[in-house]
N, C-alpha and C. Protein backbone atom coordinates (compact mmCIF):
# COMPACT_ATOMS: atom_id res chain seq x y z
N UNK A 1 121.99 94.47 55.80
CA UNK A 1 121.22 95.64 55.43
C UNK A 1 122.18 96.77 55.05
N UNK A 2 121.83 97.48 54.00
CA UNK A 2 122.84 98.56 52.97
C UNK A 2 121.76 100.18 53.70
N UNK A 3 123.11 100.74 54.52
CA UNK A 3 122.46 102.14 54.94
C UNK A 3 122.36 103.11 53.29
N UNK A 4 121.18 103.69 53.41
CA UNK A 4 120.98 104.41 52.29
C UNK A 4 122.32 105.80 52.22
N UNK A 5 122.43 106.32 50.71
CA UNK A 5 123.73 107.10 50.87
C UNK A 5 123.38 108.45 51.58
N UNK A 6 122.83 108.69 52.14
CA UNK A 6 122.29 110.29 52.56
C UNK A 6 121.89 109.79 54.14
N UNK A 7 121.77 108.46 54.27
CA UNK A 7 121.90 108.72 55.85
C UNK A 7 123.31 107.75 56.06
N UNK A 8 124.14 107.60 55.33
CA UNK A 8 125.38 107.55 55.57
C UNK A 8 126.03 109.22 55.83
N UNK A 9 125.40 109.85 54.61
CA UNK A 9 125.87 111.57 54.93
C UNK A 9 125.62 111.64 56.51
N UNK A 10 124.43 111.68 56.79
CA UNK A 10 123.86 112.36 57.68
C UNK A 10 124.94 112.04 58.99
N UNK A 11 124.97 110.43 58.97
CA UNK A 11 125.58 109.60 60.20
C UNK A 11 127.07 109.99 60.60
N UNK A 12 127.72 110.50 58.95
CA UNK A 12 129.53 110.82 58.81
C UNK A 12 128.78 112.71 59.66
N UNK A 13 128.19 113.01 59.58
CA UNK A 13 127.88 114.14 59.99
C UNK A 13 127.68 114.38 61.62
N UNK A 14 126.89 113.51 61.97
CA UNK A 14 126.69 113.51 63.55
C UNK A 14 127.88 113.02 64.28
N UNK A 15 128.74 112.26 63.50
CA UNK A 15 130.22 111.45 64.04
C UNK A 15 131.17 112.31 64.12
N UNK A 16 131.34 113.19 63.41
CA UNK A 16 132.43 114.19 63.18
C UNK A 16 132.00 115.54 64.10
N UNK A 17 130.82 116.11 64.41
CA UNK A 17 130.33 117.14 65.50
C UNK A 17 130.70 116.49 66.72
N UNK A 18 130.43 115.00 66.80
CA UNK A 18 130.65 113.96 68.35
C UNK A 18 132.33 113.77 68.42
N UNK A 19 133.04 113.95 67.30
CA UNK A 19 134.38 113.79 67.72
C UNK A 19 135.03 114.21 68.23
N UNK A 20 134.53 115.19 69.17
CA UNK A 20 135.79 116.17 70.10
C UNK A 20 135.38 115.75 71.70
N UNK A 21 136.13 115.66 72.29
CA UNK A 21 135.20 115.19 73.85
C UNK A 21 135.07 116.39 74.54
N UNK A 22 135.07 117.57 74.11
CA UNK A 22 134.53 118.85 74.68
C UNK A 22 132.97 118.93 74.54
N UNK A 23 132.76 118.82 73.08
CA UNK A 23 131.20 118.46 72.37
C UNK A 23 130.43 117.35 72.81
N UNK A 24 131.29 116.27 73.28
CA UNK A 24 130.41 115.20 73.74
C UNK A 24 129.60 115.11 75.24
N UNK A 25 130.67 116.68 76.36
CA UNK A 25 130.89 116.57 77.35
C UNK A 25 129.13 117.93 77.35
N UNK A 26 129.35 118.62 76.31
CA UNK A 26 128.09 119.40 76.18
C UNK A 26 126.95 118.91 75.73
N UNK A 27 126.86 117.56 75.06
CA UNK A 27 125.44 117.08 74.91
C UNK A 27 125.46 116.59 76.13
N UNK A 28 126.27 115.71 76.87
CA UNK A 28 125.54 114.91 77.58
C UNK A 28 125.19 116.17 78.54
N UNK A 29 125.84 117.32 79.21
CA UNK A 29 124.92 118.48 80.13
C UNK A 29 123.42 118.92 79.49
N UNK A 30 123.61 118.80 78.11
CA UNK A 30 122.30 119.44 77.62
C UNK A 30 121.38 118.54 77.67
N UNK A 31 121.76 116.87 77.43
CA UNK A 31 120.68 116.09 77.71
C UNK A 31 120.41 116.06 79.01
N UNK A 32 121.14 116.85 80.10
CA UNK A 32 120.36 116.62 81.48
C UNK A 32 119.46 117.91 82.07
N UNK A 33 119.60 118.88 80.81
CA UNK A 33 118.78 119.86 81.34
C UNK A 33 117.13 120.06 80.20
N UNK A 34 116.84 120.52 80.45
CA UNK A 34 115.44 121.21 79.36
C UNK A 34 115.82 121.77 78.41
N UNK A 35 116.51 122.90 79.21
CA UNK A 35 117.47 123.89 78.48
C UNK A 35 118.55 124.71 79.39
N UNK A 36 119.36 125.60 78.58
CA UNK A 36 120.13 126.06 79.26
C UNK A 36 120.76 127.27 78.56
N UNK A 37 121.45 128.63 79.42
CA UNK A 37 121.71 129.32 78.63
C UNK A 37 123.35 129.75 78.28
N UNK A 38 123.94 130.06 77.31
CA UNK A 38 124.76 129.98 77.25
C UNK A 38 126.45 130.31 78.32
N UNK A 39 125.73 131.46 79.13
CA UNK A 39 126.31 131.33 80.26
C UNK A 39 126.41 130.00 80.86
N UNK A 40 125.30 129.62 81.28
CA UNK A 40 125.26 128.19 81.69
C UNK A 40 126.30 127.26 81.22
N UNK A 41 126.26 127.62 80.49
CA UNK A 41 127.28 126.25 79.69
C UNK A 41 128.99 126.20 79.58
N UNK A 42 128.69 128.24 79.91
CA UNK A 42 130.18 127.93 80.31
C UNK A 42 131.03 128.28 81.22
N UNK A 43 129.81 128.05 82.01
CA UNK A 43 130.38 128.21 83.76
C UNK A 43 130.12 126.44 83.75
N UNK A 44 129.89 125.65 83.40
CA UNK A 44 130.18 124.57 83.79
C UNK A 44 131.97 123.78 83.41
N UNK A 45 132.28 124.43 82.09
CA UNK A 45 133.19 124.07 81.41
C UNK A 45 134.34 125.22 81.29
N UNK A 46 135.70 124.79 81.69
CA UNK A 46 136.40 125.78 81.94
C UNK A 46 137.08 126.15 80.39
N UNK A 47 136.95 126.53 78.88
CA UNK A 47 137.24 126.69 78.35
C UNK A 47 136.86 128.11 78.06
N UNK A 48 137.65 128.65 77.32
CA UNK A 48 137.56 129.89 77.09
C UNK A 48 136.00 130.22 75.94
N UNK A 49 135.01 131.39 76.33
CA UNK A 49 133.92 131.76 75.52
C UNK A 49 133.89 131.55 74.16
N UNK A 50 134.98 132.20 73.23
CA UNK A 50 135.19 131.57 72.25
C UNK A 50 135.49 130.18 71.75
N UNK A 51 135.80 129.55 72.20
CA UNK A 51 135.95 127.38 72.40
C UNK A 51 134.58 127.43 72.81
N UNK A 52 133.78 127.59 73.38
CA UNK A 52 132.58 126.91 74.02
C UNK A 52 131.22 127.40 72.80
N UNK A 53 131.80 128.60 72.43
CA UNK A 53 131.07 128.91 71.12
C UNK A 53 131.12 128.50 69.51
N UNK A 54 132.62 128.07 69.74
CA UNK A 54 132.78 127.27 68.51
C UNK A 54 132.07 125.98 68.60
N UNK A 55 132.15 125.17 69.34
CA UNK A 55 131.26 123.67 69.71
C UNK A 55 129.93 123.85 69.83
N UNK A 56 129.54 125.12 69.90
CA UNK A 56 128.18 124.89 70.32
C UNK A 56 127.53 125.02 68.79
N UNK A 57 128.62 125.87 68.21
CA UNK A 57 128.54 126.36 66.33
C UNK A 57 128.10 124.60 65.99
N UNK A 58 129.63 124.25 65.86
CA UNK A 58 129.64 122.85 64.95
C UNK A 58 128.30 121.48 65.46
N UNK A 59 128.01 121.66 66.83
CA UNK A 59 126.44 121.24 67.43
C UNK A 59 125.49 121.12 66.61
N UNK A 60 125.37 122.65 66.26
CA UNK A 60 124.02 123.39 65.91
C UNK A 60 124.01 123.39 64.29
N UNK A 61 124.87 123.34 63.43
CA UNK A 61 125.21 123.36 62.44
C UNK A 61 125.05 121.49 62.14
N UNK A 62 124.88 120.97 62.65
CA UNK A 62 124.66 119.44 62.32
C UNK A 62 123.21 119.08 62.94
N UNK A 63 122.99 120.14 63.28
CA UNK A 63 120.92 120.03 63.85
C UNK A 63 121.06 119.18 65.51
N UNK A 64 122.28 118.68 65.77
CA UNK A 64 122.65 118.15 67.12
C UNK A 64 121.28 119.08 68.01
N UNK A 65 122.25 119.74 68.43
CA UNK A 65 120.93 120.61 68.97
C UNK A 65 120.51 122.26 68.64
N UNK A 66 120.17 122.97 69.48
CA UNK A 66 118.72 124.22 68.35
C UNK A 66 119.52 125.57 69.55
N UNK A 67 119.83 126.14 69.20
CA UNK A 67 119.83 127.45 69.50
C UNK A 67 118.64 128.67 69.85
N UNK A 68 118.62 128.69 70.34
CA UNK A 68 117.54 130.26 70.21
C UNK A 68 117.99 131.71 71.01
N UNK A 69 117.74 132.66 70.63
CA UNK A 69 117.92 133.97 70.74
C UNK A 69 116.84 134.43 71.96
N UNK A 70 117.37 135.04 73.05
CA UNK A 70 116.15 135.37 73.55
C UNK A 70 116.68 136.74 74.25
N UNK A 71 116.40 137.99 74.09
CA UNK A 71 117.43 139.11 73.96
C UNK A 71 118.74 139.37 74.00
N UNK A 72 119.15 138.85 75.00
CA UNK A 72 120.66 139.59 74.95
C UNK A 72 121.36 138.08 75.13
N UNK A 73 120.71 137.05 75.29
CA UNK A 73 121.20 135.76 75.64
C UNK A 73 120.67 134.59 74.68
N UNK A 74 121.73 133.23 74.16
CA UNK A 74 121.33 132.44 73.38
C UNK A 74 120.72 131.15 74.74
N UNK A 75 119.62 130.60 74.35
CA UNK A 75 119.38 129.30 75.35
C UNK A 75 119.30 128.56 73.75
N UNK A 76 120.06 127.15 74.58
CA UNK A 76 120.07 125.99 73.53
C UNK A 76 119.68 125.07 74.30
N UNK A 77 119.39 123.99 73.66
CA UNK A 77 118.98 122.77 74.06
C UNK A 77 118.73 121.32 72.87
N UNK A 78 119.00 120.05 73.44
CA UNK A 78 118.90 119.51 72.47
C UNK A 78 117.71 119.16 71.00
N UNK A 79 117.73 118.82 70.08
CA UNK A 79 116.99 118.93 68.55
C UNK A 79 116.51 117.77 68.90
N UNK A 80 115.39 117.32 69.35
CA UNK A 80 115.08 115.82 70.02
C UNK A 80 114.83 115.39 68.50
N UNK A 81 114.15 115.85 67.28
CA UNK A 81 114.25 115.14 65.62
C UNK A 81 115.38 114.69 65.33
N UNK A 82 116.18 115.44 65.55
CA UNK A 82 117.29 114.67 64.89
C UNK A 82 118.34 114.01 66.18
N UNK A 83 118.24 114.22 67.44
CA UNK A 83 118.86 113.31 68.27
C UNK A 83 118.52 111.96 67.80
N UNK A 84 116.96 112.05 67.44
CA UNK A 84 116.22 110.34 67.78
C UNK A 84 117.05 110.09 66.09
N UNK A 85 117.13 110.88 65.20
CA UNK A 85 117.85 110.42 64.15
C UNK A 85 119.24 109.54 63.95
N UNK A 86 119.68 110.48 64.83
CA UNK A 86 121.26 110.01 65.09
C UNK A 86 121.10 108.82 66.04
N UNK A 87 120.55 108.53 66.75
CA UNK A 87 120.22 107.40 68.02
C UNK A 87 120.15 106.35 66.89
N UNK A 88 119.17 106.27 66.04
CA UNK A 88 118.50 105.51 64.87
C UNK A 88 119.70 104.67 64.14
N UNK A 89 120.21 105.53 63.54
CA UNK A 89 121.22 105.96 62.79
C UNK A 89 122.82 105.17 63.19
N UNK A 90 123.02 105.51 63.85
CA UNK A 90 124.27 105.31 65.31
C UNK A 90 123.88 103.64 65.72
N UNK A 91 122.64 103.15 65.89
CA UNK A 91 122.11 101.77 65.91
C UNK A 91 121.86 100.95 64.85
N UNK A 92 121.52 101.46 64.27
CA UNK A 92 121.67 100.84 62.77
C UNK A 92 122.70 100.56 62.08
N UNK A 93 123.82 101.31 62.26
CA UNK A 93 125.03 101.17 61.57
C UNK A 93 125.85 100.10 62.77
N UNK A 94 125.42 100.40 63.85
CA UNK A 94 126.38 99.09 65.08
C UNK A 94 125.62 98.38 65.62
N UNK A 95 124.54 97.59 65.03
CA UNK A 95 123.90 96.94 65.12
C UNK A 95 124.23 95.54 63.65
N UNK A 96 125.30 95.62 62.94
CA UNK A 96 125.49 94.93 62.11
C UNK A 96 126.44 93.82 62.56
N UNK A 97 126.26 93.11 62.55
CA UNK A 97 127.01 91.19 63.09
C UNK A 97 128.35 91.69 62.27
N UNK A 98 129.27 91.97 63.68
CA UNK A 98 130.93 91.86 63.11
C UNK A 98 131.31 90.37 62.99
N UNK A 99 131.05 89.63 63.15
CA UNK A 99 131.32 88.02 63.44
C UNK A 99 131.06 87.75 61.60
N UNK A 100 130.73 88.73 60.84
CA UNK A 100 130.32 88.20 59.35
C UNK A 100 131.81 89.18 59.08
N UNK A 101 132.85 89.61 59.23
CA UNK A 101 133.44 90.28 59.08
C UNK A 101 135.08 89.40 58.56
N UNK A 102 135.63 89.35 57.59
CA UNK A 102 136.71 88.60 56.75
C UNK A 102 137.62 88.63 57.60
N UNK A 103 138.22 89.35 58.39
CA UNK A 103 139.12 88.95 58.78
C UNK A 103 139.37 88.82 60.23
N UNK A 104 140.23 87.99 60.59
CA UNK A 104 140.66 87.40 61.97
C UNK A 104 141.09 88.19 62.74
């Protein structure tokens, strides 16, 4: 099966936001909460405000997960549309028989 070229985009997209293990270490907290607010997130993780805001940028900027404004504080939480996308996506592409694969 031939992934269509735009959810090849999409997939080089969710792979490259997942490539830092700072980012990976913040979905999996966000998949264990509802939500959470940005304090939250970085009193769990000892990186400096600016680092924890850049990842949460490159996150949110790939629809990973959703931001919101709620006066003086951002709460985020994960984009369950496009998680189940990337889940989809992420299975579909490693779900293909390496055993058909040329070389030894």
């Amino acid at each position: 099966m031939i992934i269509k070229v735009e959810n090849i985009e999409k997939l080089t997209l969710f792979a490259k936001a997942m490539g830092h293990p700072t980012r990976m270490d913040i979905l999996d907290f966000l998949l264990k909460q509802e939500n959470c607010y940005f304090g939250d997130i970085h009193d769990v993780f000892p990186n400096a405000k600016a680092t924890i805001s850049q990842h949460l940028k490159e996150l949110k900027k790939v629809g990973l997960i959703q931001g919101e404004i709620e006066g003086p504080k951002v709460k985020y939480c994960i984009d369950k549309e496009n998680w189940e996308l990337a889940r989809l996506l992420f299975g579909e592409f490693f779900s293909k028989n390496a055993n058909k694969i040329c070389c030894d």
